[in-house]
PDB file of N, CA and C in Angstrom:
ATOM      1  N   UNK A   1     195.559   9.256-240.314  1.00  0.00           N
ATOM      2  CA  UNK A   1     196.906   9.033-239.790  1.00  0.00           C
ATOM      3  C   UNK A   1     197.958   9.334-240.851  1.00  0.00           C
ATOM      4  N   UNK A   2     197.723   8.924-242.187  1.00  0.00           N
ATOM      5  CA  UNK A   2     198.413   9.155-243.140  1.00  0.00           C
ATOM      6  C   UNK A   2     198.909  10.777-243.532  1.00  0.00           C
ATOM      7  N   UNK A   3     197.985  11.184-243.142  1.00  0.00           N
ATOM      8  CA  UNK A   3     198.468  12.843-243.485  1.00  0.00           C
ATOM      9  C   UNK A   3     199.442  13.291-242.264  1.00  0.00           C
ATOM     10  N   UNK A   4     199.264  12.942-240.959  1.00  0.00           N
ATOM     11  CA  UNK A   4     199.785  13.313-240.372  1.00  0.00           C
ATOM     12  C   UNK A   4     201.192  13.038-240.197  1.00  0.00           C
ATOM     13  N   UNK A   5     201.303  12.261-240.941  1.00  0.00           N
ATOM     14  CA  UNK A   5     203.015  11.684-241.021  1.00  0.00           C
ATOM     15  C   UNK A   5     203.611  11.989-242.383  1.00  0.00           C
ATOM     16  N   UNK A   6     202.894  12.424-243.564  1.00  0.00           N
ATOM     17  CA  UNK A   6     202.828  13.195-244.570  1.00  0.00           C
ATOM     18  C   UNK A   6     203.330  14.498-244.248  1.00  0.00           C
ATOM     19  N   UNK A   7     202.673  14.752-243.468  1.00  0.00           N
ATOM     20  CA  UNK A   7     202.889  16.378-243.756  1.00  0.00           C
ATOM     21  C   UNK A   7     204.450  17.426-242.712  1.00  0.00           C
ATOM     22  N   UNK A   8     204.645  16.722-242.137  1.00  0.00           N
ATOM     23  CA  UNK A   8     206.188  16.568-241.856  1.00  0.00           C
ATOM     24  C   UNK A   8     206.818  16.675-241.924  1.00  0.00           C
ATOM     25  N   UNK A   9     206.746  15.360-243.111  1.00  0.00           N
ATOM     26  CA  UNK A   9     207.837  14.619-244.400  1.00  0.00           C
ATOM     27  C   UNK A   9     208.041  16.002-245.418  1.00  0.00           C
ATOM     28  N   UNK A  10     206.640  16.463-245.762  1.00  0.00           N
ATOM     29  CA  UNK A  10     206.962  17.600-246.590  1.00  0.00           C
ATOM     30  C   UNK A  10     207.323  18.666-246.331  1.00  0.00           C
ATOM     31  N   UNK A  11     206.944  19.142-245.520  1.00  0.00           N
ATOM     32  CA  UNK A  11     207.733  20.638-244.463  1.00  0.00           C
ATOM     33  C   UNK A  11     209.167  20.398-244.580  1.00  0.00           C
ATOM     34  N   UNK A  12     209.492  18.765-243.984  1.00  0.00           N
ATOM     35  CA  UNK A  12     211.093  18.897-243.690  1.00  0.00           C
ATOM     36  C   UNK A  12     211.757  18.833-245.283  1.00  0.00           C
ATOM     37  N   UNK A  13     211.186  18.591-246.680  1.00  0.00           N
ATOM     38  CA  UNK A  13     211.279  18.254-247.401  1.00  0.00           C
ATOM     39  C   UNK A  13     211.863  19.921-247.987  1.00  0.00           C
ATOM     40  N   UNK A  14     210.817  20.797-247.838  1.00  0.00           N
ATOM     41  CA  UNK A  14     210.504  22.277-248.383  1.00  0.00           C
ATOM     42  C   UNK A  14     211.703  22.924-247.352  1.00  0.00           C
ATOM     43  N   UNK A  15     212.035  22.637-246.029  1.00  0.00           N
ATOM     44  CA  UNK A  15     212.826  23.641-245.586  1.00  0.00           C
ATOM     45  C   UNK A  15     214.516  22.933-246.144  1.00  0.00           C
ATOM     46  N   UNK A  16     214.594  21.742-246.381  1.00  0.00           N
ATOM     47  CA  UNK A  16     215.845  21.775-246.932  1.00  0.00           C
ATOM     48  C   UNK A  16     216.337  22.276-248.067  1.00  0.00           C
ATOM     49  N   UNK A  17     214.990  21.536-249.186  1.00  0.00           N
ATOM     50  CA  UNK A  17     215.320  22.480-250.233  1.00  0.00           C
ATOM     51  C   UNK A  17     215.638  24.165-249.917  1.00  0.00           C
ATOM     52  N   UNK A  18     214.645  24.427-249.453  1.00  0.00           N
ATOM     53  CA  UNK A  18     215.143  25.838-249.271  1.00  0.00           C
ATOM     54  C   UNK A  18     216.259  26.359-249.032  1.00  0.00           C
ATOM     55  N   UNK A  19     216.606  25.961-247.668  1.00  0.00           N
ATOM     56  CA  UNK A  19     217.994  26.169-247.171  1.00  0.00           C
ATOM     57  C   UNK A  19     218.976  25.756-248.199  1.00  0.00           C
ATOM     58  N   UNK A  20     218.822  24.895-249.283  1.00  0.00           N
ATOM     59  CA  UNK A  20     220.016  24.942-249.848  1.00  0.00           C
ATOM     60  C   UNK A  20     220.126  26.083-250.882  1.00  0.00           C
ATOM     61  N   UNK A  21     218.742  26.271-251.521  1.00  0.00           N
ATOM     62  CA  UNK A  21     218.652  27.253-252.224  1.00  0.00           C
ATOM     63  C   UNK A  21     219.371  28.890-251.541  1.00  0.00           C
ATOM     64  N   UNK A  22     218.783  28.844-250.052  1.00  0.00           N
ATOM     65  CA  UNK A  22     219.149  30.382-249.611  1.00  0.00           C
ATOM     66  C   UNK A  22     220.909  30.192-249.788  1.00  0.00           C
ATOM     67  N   UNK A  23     221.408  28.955-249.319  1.00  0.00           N
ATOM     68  CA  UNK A  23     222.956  28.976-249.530  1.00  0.00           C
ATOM     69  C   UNK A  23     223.513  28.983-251.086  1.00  0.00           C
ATOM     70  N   UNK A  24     223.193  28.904-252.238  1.00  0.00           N
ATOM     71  CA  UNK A  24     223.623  28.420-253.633  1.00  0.00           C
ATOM     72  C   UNK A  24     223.941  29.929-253.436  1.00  0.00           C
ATOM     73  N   UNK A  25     222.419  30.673-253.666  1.00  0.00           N
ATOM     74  CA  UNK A  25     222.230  31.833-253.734  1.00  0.00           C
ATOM     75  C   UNK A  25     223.173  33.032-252.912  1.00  0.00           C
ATOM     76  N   UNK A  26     223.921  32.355-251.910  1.00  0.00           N
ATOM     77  CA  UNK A  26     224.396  33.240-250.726  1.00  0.00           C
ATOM     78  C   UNK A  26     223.927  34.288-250.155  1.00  0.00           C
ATOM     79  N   UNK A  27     222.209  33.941-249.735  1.00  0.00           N
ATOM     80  CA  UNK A  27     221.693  34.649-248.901  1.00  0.00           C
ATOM     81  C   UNK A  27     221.915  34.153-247.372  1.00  0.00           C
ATOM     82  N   UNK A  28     222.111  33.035-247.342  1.00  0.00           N
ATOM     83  CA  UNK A  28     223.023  32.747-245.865  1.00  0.00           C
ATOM     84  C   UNK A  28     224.131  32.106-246.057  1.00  0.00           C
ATOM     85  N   UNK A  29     224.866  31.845-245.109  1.00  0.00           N
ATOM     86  CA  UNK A  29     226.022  30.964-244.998  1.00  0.00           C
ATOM     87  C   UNK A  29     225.886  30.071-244.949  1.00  0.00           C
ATOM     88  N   UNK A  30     226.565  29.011-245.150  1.00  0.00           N
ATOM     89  CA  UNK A  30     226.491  27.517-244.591  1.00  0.00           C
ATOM     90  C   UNK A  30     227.110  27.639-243.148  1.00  0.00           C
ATOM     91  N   UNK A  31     227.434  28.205-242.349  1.00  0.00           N
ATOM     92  CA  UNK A  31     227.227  28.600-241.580  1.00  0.00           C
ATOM     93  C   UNK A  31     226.449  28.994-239.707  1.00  0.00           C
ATOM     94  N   UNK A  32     225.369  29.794-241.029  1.00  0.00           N
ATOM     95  CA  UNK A  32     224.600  30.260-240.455  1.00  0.00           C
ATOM     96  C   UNK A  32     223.506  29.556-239.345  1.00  0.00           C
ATOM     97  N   UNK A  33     223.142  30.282-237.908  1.00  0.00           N
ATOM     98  CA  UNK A  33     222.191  29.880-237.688  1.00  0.00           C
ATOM     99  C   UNK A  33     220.739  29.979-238.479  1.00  0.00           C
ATOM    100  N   UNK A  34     220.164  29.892-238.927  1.00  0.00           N
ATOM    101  CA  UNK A  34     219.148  29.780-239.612  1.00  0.00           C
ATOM    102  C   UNK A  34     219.392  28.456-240.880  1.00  0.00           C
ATOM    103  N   UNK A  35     220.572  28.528-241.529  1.00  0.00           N
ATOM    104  CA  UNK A  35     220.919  27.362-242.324  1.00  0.00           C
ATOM    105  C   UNK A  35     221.114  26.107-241.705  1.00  0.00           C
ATOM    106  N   UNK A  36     221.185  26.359-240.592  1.00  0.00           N
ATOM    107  CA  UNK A  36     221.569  24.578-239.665  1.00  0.00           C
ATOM    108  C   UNK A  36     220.130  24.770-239.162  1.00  0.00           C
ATOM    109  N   UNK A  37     219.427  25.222-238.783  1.00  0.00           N
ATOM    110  CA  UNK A  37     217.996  24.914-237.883  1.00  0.00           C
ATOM    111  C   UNK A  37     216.808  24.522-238.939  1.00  0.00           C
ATOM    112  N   UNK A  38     217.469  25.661-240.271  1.00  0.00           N
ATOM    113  CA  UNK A  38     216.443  25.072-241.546  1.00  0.00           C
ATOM    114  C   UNK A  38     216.865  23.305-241.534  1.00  0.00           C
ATOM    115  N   UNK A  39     218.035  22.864-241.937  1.00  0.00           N
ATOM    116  CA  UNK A  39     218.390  21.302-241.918  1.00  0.00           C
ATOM    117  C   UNK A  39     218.017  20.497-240.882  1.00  0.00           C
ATOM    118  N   UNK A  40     218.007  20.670-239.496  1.00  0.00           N
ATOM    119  CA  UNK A  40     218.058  20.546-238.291  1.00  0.00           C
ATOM    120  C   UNK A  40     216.676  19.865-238.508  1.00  0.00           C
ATOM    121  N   UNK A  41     215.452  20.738-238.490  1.00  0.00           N
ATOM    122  CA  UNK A  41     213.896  20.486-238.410  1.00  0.00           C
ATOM    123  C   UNK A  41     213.440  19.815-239.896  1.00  0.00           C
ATOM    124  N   UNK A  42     214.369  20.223-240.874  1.00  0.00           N
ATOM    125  CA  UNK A  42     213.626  19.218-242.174  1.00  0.00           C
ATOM    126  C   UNK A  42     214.325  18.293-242.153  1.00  0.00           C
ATOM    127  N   UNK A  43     215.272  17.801-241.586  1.00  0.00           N
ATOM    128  CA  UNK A  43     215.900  16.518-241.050  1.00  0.00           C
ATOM    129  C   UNK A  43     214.949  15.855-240.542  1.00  0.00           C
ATOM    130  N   UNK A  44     214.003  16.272-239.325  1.00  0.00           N
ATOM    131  CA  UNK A  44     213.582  15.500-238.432  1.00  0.00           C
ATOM    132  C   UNK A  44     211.972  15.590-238.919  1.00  0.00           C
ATOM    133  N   UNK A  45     211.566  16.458-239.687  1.00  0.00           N
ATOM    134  CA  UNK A  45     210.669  16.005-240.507  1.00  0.00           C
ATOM    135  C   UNK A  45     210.506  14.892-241.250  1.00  0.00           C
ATOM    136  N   UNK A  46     211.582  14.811-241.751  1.00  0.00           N
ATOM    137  CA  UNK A  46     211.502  13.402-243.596  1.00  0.00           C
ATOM    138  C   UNK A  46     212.052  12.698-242.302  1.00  0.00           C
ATOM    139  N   UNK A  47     212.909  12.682-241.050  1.00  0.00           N
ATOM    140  CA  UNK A  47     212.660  11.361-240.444  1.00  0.00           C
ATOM    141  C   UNK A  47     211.698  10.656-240.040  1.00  0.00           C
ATOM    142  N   UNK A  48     210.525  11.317-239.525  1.00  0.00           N
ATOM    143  CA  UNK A  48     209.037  11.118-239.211  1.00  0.00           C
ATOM    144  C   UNK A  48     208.759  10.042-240.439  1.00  0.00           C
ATOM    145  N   UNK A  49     208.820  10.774-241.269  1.00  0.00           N
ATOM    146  CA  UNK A  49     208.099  10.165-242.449  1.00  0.00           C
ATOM    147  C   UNK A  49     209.038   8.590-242.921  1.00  0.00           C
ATOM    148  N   UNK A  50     210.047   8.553-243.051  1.00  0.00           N
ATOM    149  CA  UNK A  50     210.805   7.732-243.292  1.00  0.00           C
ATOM    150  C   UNK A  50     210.884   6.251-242.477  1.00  0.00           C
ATOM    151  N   UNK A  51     210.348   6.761-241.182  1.00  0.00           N
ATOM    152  CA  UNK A  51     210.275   6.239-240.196  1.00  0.00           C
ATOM    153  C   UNK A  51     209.339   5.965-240.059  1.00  0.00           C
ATOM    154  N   UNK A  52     208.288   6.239-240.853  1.00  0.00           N
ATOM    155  CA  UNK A  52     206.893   5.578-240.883  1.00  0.00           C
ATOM    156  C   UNK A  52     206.634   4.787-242.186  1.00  0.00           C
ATOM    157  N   UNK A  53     207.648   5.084-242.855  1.00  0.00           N
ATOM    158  CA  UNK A  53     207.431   4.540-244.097  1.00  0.00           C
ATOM    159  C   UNK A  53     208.930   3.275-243.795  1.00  0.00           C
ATOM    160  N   UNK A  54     209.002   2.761-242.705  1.00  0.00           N
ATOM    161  CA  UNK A  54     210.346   1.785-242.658  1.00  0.00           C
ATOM    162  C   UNK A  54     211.419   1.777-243.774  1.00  0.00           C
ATOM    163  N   UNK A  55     211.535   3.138-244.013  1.00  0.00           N
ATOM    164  CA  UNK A  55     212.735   3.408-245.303  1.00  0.00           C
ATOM    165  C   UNK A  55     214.234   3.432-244.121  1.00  0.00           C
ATOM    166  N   UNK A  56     214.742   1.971-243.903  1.00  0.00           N
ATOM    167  CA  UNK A  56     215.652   2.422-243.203  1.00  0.00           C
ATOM    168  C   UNK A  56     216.951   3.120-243.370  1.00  0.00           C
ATOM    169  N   UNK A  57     217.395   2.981-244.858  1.00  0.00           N
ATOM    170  CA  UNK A  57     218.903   3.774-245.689  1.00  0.00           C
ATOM    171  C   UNK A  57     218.510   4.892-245.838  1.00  0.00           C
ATOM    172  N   UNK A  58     217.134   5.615-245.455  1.00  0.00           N
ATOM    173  CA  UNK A  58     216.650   7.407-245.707  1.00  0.00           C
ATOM    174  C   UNK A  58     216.970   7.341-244.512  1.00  0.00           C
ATOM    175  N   UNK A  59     216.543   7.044-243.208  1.00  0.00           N
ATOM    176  CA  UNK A  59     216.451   7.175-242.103  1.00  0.00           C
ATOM    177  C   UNK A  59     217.813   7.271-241.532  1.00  0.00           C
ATOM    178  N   UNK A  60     219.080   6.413-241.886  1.00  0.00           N
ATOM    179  CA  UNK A  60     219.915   6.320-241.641  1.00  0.00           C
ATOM    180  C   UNK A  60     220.499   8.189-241.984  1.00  0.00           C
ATOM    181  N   UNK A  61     220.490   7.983-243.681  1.00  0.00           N
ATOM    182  CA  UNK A  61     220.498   9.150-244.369  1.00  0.00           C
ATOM    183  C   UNK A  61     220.560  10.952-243.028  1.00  0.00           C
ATOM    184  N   UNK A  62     218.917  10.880-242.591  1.00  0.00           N
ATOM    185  CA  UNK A  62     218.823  11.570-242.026  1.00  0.00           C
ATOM    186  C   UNK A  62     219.167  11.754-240.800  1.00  0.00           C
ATOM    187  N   UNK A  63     219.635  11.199-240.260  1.00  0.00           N
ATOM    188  CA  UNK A  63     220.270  10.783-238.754  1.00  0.00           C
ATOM    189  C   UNK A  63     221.560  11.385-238.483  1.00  0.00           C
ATOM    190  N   UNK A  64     222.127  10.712-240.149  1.00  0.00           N
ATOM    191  CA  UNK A  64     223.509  11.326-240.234  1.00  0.00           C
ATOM    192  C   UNK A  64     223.641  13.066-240.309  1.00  0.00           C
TER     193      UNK A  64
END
């Protein structure tokens, strides 16, 4: 069970980083569709996880 709520957490973890990286870099916009759907799904990834881990000020965090 543990992995499965793990692994999520880390996807949504890897596409934000990313996305911020592709924006520093200005390979997308902030903007962009692809920059909001990258946030969008690693949002709701680390919520999984957060939400399994009763971190409620991350959870909040990600909601927002």
């Amino acid at each position: 069970m543990e992995i499965a709520v793990q692994t999520p957490g880390w996807i949504g973890t890897v596409l934000i980083v990313f996305a911020y990286f592709l924006v520093s870099r200005q390979y997308v916009t902030a903007k962009s569709r692809v920059y909001q759907l990258m946030n969008l799904f690693g949002s709701i990834g680390m919520g999984i996880y957060v939400f399994h881990q009763k971190s409620w000020p991350a959870l909040a965090l990600q909601i927002i």
